[in-house]
C-alpha atoms as a PDB file:
ATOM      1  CA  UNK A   1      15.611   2.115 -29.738  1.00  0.00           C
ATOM      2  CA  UNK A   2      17.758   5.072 -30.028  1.00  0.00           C
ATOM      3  CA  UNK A   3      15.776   8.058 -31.603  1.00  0.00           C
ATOM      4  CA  UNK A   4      16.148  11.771 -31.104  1.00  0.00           C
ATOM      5  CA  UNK A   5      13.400  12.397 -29.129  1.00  0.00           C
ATOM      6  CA  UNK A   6      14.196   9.966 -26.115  1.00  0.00           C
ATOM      7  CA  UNK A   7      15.072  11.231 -22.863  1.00  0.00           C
ATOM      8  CA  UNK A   8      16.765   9.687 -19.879  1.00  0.00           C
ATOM      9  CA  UNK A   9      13.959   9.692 -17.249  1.00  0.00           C
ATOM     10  CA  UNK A  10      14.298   8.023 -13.781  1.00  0.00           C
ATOM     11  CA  UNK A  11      12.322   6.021 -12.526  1.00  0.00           C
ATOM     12  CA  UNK A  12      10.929   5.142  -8.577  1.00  0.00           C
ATOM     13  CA  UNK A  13      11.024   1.430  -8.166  1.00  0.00           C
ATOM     14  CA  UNK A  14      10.641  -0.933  -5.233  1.00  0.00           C
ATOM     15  CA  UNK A  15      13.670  -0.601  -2.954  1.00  0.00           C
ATOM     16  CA  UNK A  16      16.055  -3.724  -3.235  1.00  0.00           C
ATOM     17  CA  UNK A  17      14.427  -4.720  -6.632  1.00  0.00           C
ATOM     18  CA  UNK A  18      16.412  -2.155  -9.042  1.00  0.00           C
ATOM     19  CA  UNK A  19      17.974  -4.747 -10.874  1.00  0.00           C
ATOM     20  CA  UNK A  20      15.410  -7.086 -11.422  1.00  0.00           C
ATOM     21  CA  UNK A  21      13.080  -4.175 -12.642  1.00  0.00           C
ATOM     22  CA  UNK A  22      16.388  -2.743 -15.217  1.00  0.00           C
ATOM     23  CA  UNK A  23      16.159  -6.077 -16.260  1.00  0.00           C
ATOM     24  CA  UNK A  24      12.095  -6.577 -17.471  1.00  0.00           C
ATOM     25  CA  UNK A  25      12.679  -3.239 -19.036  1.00  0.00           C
ATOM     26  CA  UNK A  26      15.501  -3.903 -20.476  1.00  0.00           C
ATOM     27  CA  UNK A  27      13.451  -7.391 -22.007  1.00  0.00           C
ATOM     28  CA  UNK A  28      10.764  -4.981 -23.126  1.00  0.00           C
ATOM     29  CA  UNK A  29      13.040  -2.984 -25.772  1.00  0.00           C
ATOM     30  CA  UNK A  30      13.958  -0.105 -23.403  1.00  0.00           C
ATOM     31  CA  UNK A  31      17.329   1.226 -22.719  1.00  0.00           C
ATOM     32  CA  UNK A  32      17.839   1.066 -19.309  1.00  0.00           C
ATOM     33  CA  UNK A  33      20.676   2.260 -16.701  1.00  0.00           C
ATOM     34  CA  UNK A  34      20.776   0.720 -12.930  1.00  0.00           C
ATOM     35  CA  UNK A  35      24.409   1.675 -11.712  1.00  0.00           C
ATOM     36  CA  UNK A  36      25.669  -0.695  -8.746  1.00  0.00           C
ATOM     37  CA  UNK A  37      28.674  -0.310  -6.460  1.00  0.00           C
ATOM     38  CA  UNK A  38      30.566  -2.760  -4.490  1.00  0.00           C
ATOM     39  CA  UNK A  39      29.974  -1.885  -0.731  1.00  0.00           C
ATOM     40  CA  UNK A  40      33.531  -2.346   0.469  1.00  0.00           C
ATOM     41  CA  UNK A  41      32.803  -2.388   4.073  1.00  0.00           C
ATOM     42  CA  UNK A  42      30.188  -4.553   3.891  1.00  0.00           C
ATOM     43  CA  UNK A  43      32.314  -7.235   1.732  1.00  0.00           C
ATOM     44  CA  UNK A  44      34.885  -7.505   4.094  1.00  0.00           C
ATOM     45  CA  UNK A  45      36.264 -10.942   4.137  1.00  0.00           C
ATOM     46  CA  UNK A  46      33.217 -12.344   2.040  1.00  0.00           C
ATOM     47  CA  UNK A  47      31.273 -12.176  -1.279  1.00  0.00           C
ATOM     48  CA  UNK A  48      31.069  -8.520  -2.890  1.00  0.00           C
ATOM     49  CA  UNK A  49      27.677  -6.817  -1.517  1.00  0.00           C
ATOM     50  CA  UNK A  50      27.101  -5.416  -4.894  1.00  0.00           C
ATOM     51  CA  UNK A  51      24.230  -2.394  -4.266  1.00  0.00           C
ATOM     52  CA  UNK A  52      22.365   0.232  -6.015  1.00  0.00           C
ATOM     53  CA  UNK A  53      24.540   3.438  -6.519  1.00  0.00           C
ATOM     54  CA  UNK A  54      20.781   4.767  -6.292  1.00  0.00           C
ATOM     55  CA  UNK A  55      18.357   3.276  -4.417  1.00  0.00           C
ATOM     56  CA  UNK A  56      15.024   3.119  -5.220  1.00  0.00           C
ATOM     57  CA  UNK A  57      15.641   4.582  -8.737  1.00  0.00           C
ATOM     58  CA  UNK A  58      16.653   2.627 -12.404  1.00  0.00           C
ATOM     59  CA  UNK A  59      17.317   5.277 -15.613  1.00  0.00           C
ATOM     60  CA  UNK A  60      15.378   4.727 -18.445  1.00  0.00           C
ATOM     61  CA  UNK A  61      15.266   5.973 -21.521  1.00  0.00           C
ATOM     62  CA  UNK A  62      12.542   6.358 -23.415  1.00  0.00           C
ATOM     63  CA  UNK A  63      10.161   9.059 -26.090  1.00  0.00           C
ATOM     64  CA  UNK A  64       7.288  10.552 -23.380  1.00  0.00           C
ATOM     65  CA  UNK A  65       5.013  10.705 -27.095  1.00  0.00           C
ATOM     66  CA  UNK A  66       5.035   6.996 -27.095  1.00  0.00           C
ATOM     67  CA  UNK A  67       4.949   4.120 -25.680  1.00  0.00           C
ATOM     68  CA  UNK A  68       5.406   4.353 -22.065  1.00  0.00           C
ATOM     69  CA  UNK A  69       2.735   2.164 -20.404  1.00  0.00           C
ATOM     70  CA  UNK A  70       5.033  -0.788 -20.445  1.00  0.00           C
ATOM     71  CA  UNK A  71       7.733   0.610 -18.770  1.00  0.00           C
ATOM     72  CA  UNK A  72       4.764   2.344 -16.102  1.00  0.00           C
ATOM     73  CA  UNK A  73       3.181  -1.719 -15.822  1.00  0.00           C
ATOM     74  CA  UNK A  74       6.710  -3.104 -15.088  1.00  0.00           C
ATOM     75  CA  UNK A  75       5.934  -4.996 -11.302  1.00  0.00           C
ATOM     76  CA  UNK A  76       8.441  -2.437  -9.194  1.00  0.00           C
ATOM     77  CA  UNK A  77       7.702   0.403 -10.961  1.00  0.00           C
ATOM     78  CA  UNK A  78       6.172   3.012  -8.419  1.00  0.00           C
ATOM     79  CA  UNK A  79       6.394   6.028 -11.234  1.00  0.00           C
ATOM     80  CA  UNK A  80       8.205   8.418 -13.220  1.00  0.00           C
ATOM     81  CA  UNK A  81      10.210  10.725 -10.819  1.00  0.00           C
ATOM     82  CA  UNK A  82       7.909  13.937 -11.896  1.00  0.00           C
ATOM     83  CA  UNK A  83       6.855  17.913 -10.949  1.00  0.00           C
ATOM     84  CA  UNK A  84       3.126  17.240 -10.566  1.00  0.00           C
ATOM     85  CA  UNK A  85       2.194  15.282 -13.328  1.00  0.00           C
ATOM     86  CA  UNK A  86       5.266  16.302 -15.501  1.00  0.00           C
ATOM     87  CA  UNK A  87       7.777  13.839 -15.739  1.00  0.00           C
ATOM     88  CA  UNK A  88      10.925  15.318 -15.240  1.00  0.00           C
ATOM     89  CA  UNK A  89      13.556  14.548 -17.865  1.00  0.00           C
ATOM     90  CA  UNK A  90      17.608  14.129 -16.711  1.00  0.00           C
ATOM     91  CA  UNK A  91      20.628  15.741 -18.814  1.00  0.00           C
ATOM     92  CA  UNK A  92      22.016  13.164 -21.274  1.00  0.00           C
ATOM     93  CA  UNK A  93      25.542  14.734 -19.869  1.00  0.00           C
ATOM     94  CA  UNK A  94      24.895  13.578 -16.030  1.00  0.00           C
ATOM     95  CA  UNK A  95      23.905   9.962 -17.087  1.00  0.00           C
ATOM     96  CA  UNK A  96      27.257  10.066 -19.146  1.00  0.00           C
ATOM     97  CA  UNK A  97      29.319  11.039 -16.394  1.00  0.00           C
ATOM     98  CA  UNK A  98      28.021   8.586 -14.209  1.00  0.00           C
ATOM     99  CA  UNK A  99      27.844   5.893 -16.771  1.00  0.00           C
ATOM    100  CA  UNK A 100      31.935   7.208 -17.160  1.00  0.00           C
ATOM    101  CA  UNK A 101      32.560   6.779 -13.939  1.00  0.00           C
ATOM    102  CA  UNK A 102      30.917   3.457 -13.528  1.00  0.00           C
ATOM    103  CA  UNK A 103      33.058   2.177 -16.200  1.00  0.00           C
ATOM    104  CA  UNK A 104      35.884   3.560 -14.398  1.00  0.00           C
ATOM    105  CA  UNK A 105      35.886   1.406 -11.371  1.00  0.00           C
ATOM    106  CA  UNK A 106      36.067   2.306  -7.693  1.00  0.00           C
ATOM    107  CA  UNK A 107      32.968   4.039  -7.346  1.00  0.00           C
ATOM    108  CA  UNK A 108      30.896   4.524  -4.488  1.00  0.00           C
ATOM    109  CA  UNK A 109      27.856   6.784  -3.188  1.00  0.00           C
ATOM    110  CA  UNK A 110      28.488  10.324  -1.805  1.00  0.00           C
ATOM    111  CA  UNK A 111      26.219  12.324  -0.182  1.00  0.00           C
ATOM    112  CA  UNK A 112      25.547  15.962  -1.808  1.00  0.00           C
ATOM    113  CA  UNK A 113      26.216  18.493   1.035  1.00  0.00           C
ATOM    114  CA  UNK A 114      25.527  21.672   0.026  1.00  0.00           C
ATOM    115  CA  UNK A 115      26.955  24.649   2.171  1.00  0.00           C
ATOM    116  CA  UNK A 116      23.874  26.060   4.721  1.00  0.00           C
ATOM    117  CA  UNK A 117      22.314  22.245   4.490  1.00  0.00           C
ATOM    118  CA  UNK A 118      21.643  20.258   7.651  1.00  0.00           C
ATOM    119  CA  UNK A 119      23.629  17.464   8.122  1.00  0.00           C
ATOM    120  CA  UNK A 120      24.306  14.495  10.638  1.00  0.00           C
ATOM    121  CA  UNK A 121      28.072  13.512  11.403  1.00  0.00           C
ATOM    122  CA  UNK A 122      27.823   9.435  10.392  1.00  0.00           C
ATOM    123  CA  UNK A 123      31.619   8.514  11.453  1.00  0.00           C
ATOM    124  CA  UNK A 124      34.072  10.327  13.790  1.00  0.00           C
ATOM    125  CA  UNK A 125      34.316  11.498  17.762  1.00  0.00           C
ATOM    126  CA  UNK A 126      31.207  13.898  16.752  1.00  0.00           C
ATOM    127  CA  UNK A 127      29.102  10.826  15.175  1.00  0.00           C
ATOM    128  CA  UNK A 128      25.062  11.231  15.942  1.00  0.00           C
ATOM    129  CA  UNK A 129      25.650  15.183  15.972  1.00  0.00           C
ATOM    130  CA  UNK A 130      23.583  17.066  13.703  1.00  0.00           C
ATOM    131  CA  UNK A 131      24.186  20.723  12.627  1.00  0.00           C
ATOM    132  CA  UNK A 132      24.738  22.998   9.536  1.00  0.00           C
ATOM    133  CA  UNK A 133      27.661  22.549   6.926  1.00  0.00           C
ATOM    134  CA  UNK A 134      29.761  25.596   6.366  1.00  0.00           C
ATOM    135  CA  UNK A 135      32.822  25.682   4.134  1.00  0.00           C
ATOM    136  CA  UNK A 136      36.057  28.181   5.256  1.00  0.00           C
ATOM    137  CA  UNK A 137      38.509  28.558   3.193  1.00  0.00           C
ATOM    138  CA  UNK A 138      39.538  24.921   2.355  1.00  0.00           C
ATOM    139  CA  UNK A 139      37.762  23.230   5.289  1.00  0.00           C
ATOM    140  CA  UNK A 140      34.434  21.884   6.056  1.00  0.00           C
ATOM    141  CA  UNK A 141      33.472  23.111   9.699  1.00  0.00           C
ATOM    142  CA  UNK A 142      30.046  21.850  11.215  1.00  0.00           C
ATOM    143  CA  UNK A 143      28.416  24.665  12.993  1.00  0.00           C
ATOM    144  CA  UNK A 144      26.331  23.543  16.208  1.00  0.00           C
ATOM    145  CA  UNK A 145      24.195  25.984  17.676  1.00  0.00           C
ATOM    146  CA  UNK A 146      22.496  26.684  20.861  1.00  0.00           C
ATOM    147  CA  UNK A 147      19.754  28.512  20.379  1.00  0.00           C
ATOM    148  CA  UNK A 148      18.371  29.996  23.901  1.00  0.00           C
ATOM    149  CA  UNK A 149      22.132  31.732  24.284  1.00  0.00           C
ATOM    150  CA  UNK A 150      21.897  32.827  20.265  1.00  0.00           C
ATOM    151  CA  UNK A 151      25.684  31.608  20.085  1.00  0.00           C
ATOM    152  CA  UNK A 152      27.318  28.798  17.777  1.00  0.00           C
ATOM    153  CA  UNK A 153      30.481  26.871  17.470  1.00  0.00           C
ATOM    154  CA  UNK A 154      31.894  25.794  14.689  1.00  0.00           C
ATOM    155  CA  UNK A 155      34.522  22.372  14.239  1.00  0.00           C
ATOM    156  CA  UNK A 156      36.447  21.120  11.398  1.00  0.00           C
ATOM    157  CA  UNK A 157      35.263  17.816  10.560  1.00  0.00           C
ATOM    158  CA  UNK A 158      35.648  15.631   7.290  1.00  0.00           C
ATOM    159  CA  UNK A 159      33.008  16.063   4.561  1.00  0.00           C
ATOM    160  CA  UNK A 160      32.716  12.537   4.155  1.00  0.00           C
ATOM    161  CA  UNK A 161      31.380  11.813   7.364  1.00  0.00           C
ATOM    162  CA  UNK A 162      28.515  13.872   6.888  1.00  0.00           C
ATOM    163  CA  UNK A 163      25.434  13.335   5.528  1.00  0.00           C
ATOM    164  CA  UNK A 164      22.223  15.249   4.529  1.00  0.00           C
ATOM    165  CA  UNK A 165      19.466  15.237   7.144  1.00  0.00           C
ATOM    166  CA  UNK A 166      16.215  16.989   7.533  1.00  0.00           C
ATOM    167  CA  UNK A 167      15.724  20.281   8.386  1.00  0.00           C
ATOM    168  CA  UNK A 168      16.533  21.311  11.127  1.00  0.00           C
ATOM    169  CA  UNK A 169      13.879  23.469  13.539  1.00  0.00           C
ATOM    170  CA  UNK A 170      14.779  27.433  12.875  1.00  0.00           C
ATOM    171  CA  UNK A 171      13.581  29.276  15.835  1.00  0.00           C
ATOM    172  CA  UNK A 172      12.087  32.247  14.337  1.00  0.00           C
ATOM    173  CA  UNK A 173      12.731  35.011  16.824  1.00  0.00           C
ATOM    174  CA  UNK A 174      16.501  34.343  17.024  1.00  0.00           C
ATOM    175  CA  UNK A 175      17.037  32.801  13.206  1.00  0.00           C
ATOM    176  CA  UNK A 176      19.766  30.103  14.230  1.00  0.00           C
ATOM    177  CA  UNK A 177      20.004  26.799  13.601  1.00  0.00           C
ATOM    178  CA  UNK A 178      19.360  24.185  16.639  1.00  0.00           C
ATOM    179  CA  UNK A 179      21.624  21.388  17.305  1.00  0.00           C
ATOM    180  CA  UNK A 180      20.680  18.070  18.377  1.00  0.00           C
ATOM    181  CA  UNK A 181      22.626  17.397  21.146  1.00  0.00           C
ATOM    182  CA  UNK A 182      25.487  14.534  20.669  1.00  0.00           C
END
């Protein structure tokens, strides 16, 4: 079904039912993309707990000028991920590099920290703490604030054992990030 004017697209679906909705549009003539992982902490010492490398999401691709209402009827399939009503197409180069890297082997999910972003330590002695990414030189430091005293620390920590959070409340008159406490 290859044709120039298909587009990857992804796609929200049911969470924990990624595969089995890849697979009905896959049976309906659609080219379809559900990376998986093997959760290596979780398989410890028993069968590989094989999970989405997305959750919530399968790839598809597919011409928006055509038929579409089959892939939009599949049962799991919340929507096209879209601005408005627009769905929002994906780079063919990103789906190759993941597809790549799939292929490759030992892949696994990684959050994307951005430096400024709010994020919660997951693993570590500052585990449960939340605060702002910052990147010096060629370490990641999480800066906690406290906000009444306009002051904030900052500690080296491993970028792995962060991940994305909400935002966190800005106080307006003083500007600075709060900190949950640990």
């Amino acid at each position: 079904m290859e044709c120039s004017n298909e587009k990857w697209f992804a796609l929200q679906v049911s969470s924990r039912r990624e595969a089995q909705v890849a697979s009905q549009i896959r049976a309906k003539g659609y080219t379809e993309f559900c990376p998986s992982y093997v959760d290596r902490e979780l398989s410890r010492g028993k069968h590989d707990q094989i999970l989405p490398l997305f959750p919530g999401y399968v790839f598809c691709r597919m011409d928006m000028h055509k038929r579409i209402l089959p892939v939009l009827t599949t049962p799991g399939v919340f929507g096209i991920v879209s601005a408005g009503r627009t769905p929002l197409s994906l780079d063919d180069s990103e789906i190759d590099a993941i597809q790549k890297a799939v292929a490759s082997g030992r892949i696994e999910p990684y959050p994307q920290l951005a430096v400024g972003q709010a994020v919660e330590m997951i693993r570590g002695p500052l585990a449960g703490c939340e605060g702002q990414i910052v990147r010096v030189k060629n370490s990641w430091r999480l800066v906690i604030s406290v906000t009444l005293l306009q002051r904030s620390v900052a500690v080296e920590v491993n970028r792995e054992w962060a991940r994305p959070v909400r935002k966190l409340p800005v106080q307006p008159s003083f500007g600075l990030i709060a900190a949950r406490a640990c």
